[in-house]
PDB file of N, CA and C in Angstrom:
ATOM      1  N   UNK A   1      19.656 -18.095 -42.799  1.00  0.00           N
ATOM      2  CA  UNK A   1      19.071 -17.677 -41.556  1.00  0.00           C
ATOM      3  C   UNK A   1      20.018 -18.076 -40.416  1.00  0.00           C
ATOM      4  N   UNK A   2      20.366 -17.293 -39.419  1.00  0.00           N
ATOM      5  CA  UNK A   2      21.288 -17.348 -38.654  1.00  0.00           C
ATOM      6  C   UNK A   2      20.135 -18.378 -37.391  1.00  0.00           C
ATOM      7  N   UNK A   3      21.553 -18.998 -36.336  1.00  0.00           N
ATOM      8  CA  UNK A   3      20.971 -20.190 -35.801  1.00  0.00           C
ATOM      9  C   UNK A   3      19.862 -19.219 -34.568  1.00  0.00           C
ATOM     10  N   UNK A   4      19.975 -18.048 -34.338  1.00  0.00           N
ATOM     11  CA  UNK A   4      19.647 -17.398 -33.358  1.00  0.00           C
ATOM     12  C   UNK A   4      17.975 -16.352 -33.836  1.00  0.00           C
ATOM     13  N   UNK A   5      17.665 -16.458 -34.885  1.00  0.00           N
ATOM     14  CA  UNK A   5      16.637 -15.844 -35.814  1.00  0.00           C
ATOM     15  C   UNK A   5      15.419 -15.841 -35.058  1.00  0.00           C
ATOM     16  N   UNK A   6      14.933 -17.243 -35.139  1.00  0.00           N
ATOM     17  CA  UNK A   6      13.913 -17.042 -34.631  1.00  0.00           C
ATOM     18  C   UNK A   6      13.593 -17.081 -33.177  1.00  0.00           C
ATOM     19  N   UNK A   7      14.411 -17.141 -32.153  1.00  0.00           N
ATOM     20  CA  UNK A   7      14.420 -17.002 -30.548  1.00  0.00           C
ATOM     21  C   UNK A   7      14.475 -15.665 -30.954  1.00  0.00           C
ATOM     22  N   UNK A   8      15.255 -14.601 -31.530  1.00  0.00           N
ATOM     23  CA  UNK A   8      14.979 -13.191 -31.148  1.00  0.00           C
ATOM     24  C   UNK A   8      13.937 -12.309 -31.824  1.00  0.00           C
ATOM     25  N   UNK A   9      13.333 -13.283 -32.967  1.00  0.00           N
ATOM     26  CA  UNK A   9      12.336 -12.846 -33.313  1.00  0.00           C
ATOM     27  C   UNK A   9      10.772 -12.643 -32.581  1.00  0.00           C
ATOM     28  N   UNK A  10      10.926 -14.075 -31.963  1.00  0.00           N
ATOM     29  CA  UNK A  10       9.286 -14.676 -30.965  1.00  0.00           C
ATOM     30  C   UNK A  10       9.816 -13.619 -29.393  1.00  0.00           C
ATOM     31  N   UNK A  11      11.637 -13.353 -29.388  1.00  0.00           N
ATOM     32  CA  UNK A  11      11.394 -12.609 -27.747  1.00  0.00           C
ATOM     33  C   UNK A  11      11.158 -10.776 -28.342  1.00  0.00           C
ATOM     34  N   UNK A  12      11.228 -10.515 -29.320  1.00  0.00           N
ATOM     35  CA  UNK A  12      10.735  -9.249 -30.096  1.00  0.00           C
ATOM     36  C   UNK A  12       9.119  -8.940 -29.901  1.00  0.00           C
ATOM     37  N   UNK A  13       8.266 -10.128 -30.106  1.00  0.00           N
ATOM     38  CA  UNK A  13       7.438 -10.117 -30.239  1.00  0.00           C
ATOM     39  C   UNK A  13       6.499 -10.141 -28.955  1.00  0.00           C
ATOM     40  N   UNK A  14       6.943 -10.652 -28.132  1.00  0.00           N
ATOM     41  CA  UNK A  14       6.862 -10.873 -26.337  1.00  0.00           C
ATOM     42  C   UNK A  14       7.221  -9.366 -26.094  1.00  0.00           C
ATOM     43  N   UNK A  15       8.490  -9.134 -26.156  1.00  0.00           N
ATOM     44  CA  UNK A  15       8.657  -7.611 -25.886  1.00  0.00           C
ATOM     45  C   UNK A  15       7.868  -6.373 -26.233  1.00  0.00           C
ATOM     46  N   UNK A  16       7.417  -6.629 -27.496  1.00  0.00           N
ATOM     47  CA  UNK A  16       6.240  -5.628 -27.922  1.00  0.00           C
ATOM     48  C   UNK A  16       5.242  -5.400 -27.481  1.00  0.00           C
ATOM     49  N   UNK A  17       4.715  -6.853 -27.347  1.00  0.00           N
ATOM     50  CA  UNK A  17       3.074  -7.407 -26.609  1.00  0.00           C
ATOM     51  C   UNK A  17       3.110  -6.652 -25.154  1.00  0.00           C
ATOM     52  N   UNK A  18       4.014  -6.991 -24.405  1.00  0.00           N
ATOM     53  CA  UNK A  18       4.269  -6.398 -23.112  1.00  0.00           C
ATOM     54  C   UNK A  18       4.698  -4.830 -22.846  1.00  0.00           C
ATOM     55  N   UNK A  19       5.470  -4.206 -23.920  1.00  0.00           N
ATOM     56  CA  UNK A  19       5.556  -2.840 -23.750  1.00  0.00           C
ATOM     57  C   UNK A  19       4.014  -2.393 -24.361  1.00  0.00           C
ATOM     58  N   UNK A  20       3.220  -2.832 -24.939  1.00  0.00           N
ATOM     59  CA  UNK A  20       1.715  -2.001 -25.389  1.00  0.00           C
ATOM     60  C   UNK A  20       0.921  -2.387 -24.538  1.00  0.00           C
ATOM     61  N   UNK A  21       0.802  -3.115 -23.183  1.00  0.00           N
ATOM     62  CA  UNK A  21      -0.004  -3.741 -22.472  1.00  0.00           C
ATOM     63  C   UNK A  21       0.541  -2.614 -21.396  1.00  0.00           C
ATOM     64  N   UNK A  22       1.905  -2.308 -21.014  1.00  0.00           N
ATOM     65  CA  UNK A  22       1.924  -1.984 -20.216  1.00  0.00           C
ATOM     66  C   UNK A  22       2.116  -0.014 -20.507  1.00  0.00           C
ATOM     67  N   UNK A  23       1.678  -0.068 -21.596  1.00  0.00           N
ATOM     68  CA  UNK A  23       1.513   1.310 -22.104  1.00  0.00           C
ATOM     69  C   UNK A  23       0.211   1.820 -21.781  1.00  0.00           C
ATOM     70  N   UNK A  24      -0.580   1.046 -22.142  1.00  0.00           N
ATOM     71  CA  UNK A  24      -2.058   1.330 -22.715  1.00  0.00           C
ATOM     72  C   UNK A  24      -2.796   0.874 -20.835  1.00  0.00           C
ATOM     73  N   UNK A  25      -2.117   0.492 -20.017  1.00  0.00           N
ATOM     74  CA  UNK A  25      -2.372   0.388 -18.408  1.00  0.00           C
ATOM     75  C   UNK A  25      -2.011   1.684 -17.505  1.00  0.00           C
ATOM     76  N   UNK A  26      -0.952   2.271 -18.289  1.00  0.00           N
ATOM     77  CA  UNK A  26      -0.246   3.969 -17.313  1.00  0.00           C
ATOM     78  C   UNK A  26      -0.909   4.989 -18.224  1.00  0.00           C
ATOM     79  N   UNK A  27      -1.349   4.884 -19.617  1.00  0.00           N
ATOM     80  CA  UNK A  27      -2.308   6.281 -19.973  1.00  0.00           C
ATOM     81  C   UNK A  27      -2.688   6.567 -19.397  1.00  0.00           C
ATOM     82  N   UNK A  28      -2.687   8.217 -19.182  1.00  0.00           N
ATOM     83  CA  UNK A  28      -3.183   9.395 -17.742  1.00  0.00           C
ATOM     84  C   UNK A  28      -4.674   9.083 -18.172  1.00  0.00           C
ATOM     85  N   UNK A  29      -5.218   8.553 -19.458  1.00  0.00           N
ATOM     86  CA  UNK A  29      -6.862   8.626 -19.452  1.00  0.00           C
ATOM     87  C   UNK A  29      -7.297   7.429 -19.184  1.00  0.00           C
ATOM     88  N   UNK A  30      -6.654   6.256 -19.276  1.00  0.00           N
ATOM     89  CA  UNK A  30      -6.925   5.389 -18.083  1.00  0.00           C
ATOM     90  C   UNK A  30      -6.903   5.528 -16.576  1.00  0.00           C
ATOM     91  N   UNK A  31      -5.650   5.574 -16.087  1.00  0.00           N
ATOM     92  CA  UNK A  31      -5.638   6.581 -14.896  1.00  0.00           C
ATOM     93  C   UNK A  31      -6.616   6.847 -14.465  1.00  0.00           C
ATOM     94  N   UNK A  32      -6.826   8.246 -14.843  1.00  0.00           N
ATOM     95  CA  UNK A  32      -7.852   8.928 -14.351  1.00  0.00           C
ATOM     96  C   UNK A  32      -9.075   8.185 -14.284  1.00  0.00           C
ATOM     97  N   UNK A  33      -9.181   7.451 -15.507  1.00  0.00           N
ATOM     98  CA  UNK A  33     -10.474   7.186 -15.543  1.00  0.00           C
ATOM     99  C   UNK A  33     -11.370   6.367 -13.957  1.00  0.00           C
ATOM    100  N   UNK A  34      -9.911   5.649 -13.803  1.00  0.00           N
ATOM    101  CA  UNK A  34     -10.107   4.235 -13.015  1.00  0.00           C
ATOM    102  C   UNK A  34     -10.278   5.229 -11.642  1.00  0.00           C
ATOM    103  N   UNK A  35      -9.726   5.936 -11.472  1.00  0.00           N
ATOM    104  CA  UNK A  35      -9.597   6.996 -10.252  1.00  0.00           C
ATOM    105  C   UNK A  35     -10.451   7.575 -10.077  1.00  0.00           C
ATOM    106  N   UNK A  36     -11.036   8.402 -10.562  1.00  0.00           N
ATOM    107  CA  UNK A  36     -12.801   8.583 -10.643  1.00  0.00           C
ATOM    108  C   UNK A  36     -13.607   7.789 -10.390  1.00  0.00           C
ATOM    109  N   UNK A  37     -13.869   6.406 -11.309  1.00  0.00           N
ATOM    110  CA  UNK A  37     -14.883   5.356 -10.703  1.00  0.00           C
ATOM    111  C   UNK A  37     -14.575   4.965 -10.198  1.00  0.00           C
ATOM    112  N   UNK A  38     -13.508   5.076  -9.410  1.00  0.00           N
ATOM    113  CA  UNK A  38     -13.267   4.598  -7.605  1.00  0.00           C
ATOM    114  C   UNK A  38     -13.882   5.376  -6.733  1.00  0.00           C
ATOM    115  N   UNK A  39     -13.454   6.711  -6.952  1.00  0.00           N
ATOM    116  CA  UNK A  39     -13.972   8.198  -6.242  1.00  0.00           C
ATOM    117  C   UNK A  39     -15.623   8.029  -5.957  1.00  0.00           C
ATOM    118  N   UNK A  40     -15.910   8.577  -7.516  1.00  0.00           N
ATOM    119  CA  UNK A  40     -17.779   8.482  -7.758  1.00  0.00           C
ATOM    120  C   UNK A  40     -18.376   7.452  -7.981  1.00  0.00           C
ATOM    121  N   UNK A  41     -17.883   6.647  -8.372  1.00  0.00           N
ATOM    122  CA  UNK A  41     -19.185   5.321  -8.763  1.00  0.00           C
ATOM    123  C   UNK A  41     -19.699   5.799 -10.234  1.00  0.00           C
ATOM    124  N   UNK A  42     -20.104   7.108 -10.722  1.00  0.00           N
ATOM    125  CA  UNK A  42     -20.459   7.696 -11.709  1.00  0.00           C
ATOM    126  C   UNK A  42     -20.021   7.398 -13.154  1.00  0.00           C
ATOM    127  N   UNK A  43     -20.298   6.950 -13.951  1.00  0.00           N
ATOM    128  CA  UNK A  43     -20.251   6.606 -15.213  1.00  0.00           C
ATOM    129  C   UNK A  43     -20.262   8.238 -16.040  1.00  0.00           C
ATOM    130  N   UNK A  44     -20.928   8.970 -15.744  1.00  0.00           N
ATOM    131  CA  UNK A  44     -20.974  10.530 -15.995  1.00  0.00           C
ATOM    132  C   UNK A  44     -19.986  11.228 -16.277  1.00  0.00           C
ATOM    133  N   UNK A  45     -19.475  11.379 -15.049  1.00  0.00           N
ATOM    134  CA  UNK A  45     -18.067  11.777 -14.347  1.00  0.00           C
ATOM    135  C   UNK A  45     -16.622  10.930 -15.359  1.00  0.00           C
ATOM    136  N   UNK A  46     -16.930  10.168 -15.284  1.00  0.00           N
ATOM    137  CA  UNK A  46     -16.135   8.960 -15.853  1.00  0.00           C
ATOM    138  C   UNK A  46     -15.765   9.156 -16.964  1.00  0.00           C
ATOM    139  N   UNK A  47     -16.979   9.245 -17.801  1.00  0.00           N
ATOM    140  CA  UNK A  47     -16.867   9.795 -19.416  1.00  0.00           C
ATOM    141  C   UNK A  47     -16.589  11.022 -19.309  1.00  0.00           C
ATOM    142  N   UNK A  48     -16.996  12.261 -18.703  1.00  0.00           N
ATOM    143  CA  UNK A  48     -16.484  13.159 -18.815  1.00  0.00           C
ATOM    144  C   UNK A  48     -14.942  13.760 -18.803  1.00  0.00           C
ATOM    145  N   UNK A  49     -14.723  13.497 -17.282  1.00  0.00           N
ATOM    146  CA  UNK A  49     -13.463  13.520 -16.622  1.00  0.00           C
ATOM    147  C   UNK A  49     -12.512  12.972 -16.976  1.00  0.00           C
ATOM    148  N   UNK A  50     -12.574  11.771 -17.948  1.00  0.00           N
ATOM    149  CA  UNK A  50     -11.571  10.921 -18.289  1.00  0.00           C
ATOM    150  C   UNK A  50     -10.935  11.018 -20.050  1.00  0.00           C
ATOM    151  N   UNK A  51     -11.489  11.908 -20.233  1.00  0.00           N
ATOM    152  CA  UNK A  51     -10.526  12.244 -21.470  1.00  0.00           C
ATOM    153  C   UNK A  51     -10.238  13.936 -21.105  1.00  0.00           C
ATOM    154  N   UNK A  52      -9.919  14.623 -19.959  1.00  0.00           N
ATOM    155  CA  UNK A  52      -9.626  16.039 -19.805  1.00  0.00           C
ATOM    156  C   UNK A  52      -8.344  16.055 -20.139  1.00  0.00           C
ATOM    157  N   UNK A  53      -7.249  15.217 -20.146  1.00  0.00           N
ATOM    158  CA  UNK A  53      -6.158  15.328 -20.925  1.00  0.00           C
ATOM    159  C   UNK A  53      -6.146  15.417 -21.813  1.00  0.00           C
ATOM    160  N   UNK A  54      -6.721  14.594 -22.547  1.00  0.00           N
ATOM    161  CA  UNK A  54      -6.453  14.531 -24.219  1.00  0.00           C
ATOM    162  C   UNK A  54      -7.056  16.120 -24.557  1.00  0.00           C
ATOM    163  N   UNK A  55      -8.384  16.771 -24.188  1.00  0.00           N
ATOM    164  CA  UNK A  55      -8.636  17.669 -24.521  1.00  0.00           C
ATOM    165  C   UNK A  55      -7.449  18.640 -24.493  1.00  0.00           C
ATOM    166  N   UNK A  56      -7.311  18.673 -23.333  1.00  0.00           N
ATOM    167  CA  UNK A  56      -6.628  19.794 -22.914  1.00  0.00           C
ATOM    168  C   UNK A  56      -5.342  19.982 -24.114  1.00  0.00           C
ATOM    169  N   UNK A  57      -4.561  18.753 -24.296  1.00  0.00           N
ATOM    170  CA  UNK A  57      -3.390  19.045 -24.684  1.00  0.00           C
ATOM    171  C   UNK A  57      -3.968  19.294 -26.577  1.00  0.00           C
ATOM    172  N   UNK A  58      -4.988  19.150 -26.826  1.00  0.00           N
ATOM    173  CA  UNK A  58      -5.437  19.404 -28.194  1.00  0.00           C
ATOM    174  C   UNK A  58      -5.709  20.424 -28.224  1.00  0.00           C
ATOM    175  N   UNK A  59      -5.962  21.730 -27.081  1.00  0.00           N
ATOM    176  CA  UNK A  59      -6.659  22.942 -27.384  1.00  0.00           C
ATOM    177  C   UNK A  59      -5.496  23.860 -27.204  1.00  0.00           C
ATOM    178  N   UNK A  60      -4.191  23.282 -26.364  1.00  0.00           N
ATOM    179  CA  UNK A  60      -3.161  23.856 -26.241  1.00  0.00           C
ATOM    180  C   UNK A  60      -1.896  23.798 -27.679  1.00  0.00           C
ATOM    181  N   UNK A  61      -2.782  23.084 -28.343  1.00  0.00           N
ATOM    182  CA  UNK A  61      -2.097  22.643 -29.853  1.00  0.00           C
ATOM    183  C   UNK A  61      -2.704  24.374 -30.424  1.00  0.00           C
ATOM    184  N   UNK A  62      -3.771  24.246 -30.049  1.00  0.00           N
ATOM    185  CA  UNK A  62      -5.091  25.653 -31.033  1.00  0.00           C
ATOM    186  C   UNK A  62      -4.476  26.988 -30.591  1.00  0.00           C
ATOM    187  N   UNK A  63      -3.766  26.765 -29.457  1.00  0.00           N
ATOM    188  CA  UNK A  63      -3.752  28.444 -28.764  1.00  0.00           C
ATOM    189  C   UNK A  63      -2.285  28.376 -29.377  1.00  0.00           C
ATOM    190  N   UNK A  64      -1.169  27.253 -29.241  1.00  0.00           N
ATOM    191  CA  UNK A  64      -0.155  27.934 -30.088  1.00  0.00           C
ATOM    192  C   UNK A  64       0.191  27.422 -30.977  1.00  0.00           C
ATOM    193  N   UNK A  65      -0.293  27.546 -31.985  1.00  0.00           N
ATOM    194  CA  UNK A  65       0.334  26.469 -33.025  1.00  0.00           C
ATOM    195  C   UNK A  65       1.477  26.682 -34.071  1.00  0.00           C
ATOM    196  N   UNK A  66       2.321  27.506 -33.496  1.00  0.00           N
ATOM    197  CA  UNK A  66       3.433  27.901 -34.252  1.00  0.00           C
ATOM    198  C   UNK A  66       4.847  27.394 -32.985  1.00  0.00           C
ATOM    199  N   UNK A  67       4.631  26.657 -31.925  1.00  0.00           N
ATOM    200  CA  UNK A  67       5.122  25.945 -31.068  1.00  0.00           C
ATOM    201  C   UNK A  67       4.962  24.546 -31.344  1.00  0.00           C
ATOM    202  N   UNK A  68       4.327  24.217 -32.186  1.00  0.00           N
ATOM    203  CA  UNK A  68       4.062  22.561 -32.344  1.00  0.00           C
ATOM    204  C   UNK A  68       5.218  22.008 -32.796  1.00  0.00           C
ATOM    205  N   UNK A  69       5.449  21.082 -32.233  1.00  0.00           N
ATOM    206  CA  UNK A  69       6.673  20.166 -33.107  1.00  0.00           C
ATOM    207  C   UNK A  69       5.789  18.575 -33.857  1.00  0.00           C
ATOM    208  N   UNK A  70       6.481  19.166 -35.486  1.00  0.00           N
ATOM    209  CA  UNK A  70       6.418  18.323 -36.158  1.00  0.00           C
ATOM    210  C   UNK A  70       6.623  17.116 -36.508  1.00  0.00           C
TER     211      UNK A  70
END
């Protein structure tokens, strides 16, 4: 085991933790979500409105699906 192993292993692991924290904080369905229950107050709205991306880009999978990349 080289003298440097485990410092770049534990800053690998820091690095990961922090790129999925700061992934899962800029999702457009977070986003949105948070942007809405700022807007409305509405829990409704909230659930609704806040996954219109994900839909969207799943139905745009349906209309062409000989454009999809594998």
């Amino acid at each position: 085991m080289a003298k440097n192993d485990k410092r770049n292993f534990a800053g690998g692991i820091w690095h990961g933790a922090f790129l999925a924290l700061g992934n899962s904080l800029t999702r457009p369905t977070t986003v949105i979500s948070a942007f809405i229950a700022e807007l409305t107050g509405s829990t409704v709205w909230v659930g609704l409105l806040g996954q219109y991306p994900t839909i969207g880009y799943r139905k745009a999978k349906k209309i062409n699906p000989k454009d999809r990349v594998v």
